[in-house]
Protein backbone atom coordinates (compact mmCIF):
# COMPACT_ATOMS: atom_id res chain seq x y z
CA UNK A 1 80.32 107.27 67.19
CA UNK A 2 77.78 108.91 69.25
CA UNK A 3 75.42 105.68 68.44
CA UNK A 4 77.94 103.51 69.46
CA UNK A 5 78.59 105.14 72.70
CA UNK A 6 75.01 104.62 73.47
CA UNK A 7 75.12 101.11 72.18
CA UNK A 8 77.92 100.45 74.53
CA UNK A 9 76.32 102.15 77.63
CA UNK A 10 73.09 99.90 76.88
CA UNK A 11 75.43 97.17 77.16
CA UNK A 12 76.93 97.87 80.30
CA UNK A 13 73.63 98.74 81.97
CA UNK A 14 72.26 95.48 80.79
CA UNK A 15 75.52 93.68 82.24
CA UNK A 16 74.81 95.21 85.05
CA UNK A 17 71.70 94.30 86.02
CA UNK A 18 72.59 90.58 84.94
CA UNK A 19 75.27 90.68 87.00
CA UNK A 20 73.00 92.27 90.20
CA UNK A 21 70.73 89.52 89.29
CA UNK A 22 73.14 86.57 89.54
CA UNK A 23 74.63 87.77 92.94
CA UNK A 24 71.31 88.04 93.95
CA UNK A 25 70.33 84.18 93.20
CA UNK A 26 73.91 83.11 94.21
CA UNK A 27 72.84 84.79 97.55
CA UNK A 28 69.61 83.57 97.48
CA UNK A 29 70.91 80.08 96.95
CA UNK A 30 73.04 79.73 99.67
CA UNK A 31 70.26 80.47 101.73
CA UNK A 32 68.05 78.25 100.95
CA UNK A 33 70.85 75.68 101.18
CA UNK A 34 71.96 76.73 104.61
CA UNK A 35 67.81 76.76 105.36
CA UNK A 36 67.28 73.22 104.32
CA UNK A 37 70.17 72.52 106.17
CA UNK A 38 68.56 73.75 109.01
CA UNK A 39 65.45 71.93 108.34
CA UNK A 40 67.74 68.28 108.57
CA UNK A 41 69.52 69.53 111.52
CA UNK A 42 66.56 69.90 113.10
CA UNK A 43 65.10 66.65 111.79
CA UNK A 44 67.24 64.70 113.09
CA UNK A 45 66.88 66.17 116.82
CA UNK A 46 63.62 65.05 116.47
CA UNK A 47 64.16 61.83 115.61
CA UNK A 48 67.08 61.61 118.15
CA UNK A 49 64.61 62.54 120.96
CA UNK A 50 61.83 59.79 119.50
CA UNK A 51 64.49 57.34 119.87
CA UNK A 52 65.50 57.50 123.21
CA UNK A 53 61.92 57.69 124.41
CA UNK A 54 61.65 54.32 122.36
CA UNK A 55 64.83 53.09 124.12
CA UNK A 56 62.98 53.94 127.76
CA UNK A 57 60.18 51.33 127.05
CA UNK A 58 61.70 48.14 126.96
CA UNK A 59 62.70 48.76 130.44
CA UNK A 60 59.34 50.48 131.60
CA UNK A 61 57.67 47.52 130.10
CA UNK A 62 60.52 44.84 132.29
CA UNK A 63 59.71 46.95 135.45
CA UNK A 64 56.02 47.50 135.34
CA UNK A 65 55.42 43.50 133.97
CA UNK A 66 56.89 42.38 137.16
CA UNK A 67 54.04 43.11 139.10
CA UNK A 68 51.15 40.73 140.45
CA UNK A 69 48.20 40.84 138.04
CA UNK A 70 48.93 43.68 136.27
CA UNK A 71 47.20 44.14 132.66
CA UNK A 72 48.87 42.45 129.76
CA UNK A 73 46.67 43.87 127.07
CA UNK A 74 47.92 47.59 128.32
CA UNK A 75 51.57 45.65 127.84
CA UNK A 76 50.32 44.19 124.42
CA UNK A 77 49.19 47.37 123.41
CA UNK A 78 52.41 49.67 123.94
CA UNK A 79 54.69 46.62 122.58
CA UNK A 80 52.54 46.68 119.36
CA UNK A 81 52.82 50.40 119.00
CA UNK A 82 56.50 50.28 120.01
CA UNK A 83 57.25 48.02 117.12
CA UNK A 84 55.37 50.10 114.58
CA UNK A 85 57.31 52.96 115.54
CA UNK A 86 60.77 50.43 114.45
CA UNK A 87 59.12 49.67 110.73
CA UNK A 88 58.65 53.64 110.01
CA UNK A 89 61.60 53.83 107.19
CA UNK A 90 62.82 57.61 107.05
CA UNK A 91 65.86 59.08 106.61
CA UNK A 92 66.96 60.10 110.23
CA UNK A 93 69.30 62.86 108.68
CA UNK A 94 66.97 64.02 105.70
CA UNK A 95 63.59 65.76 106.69
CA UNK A 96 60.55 63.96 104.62
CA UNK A 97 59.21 66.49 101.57
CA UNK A 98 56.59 63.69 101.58
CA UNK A 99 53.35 65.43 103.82
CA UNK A 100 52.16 61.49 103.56
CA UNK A 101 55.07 60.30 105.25
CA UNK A 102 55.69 62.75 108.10
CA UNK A 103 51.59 62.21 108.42
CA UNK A 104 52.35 58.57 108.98
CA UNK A 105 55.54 58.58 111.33
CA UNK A 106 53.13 61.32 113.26
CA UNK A 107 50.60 58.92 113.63
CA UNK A 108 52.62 56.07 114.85
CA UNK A 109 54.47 58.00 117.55
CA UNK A 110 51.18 59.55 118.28
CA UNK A 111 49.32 55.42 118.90
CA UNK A 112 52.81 54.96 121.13
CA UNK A 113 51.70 58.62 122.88
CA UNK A 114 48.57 57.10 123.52
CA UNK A 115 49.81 53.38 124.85
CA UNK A 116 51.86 54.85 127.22
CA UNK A 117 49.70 57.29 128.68
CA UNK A 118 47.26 55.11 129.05
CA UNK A 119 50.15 52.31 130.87
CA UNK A 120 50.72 55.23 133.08
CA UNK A 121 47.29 55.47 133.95
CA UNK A 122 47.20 51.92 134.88
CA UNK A 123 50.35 52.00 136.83
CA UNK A 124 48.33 54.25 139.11
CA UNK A 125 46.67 51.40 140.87
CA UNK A 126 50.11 50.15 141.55
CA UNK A 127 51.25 51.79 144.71
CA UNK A 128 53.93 49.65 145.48
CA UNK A 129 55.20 49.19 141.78
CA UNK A 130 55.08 53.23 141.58
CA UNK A 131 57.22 53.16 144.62
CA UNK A 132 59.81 51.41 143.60
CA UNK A 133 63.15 53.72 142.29
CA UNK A 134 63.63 52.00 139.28
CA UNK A 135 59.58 53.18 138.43
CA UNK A 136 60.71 56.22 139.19
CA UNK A 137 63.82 56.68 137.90
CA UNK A 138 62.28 55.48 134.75
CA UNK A 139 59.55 58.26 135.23
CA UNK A 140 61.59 61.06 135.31
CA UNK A 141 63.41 60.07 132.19
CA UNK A 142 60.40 59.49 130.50
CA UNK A 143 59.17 62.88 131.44
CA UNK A 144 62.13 64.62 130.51
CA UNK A 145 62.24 62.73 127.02
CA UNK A 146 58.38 63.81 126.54
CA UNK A 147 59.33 67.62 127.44
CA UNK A 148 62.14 67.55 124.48
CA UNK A 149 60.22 65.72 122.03
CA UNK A 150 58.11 68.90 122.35
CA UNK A 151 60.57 71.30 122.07
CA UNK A 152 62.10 69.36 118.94
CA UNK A 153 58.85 69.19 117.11
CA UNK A 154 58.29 72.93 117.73
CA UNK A 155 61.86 73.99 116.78
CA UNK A 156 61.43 71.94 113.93
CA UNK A 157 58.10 73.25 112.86
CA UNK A 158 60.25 76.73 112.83
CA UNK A 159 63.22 75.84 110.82
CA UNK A 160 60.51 74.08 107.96
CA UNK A 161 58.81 78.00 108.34
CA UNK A 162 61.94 80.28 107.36
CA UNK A 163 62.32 77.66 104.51
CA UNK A 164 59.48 77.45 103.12
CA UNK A 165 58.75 81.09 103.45
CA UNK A 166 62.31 81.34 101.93
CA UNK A 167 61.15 79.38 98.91
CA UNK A 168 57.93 81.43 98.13
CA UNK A 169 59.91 84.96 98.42
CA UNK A 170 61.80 86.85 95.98
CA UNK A 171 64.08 85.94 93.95
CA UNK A 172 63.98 82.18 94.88
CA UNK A 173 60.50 81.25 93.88
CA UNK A 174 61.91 82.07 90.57
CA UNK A 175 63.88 78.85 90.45
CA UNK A 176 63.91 76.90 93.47
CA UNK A 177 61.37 74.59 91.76
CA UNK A 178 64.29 74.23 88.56
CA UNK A 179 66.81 73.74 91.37
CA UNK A 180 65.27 70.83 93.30
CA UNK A 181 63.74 73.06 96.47
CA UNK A 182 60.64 71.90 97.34
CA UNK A 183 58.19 73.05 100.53
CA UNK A 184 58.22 70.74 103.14
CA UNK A 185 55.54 69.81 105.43
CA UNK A 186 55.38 70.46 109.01
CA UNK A 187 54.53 68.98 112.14
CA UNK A 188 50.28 69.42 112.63
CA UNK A 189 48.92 70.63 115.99
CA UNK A 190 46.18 67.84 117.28
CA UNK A 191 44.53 68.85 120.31
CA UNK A 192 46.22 69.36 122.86
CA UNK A 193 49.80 68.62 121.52
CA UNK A 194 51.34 71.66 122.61
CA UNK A 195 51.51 70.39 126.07
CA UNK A 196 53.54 66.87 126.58
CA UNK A 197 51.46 64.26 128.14
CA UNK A 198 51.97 64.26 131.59
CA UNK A 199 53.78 60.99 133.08
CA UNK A 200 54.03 62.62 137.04
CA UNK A 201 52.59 61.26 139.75
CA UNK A 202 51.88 61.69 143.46
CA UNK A 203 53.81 58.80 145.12
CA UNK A 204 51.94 59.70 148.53
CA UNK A 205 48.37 59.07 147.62
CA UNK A 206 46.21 56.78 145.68
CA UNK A 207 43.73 58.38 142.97
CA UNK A 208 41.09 55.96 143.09
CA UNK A 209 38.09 58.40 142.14
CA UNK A 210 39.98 59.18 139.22
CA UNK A 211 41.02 55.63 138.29
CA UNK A 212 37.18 54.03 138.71
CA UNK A 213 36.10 57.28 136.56
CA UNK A 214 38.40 55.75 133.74
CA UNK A 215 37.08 52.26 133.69
């Protein structure tokens, strides 16, 4: 009897600490569901804030084309990188696991980054087109839109950090491979690219120093 007693108390402790254990995955689960979660969420901010930048171009390209000589290779050059952008195919409600493929959507938003800073540039020897209050309606909007992209990317670079620190903690490294959770890859920090690109002007004054320093 007395064997059996202790037989049945092994038992019980060993049911126990099963049962602590499951609660403890079930727990740990939900997390990392409600983290991933998280991680989309935040996904598809970014992608919302990406898209209305690329909706501001067609008519920044209408207004700025409409001025006397200006430079259609800058206008070739934004088009081409606008249109990349458009063939990117990701989910807009799933964040990539691919590294590959958030490398590649961050390098065709970073070409349009480039094109339009360097339109904006150009624009600068347009005193009269940068006058104009659809320019600079346009301007504002575009500043604005570069602002949140920044703040999405860096929220989003946050959300991918409590998940995949999530992942590599205990008890969920145990079997968040077995259950499908996989890290994900963040957004990388080029140069400079924790300050938006600056699309402000001075309407008042020319910059021609700068401008023939450029060219």
């Amino acid at each position: 009897m007395k064997k059996l007693g202790i037989g049945c108390g092994i038992l019980v402790g060993v049911g126990i600490v099963l049962l602590i254990i499951v609660l403890g995955a079930a727990a740990s689960y939900n997390r990392l569901v409600k983290l991933s979660q998280a991680v989309d969420n935040q996904w598809a901010q970014v992608q919302n804030v990406y898209q209305r930048r690329l909706d501001l171009i067609p008519n920044l390209v209408a207004t700025v084309s409409g001025a006397a000589n200006f430079e259609k290779s800058t206008l070739t050059e934004i088009t081409q990188a606008r249109a990349s952008v458009g063939q990117l195919k990701l989910d807009p409600n799933s964040a990539p696991t691919d590294p590959a493929k958030l490398a590649e959507f961050e390098k065709a938003q970073g070409a349009l980054s480039t094109a339009l800073s360097r339109l904006l540039v150009v624009v600068e020897r347009y005193p009269e087109l940068r006058a104009t209050e659809n320019f600079r309606d346009l301007q504002a909007q575009l500043e604005g839109t570069e602002n949140r992209i920044a703040v999405e990317r860096a929220r989003f670079n946050e959300a991918v950090r409590a998940y995949n620190t999530e992942i590599k903690s205990f008890p969920a490294l145990l079997y968040a491979g077995l259950l499908g959770f996989r890290e994900k890859p963040y957004f990388t920090a080029a140069a400079g690219a924790e300050t938006p690109p600056k699309v402000q002007f001075d309407f008042g004054t020319h910059a021609p120093a700068q401008n023939q320093s450029q060219n």
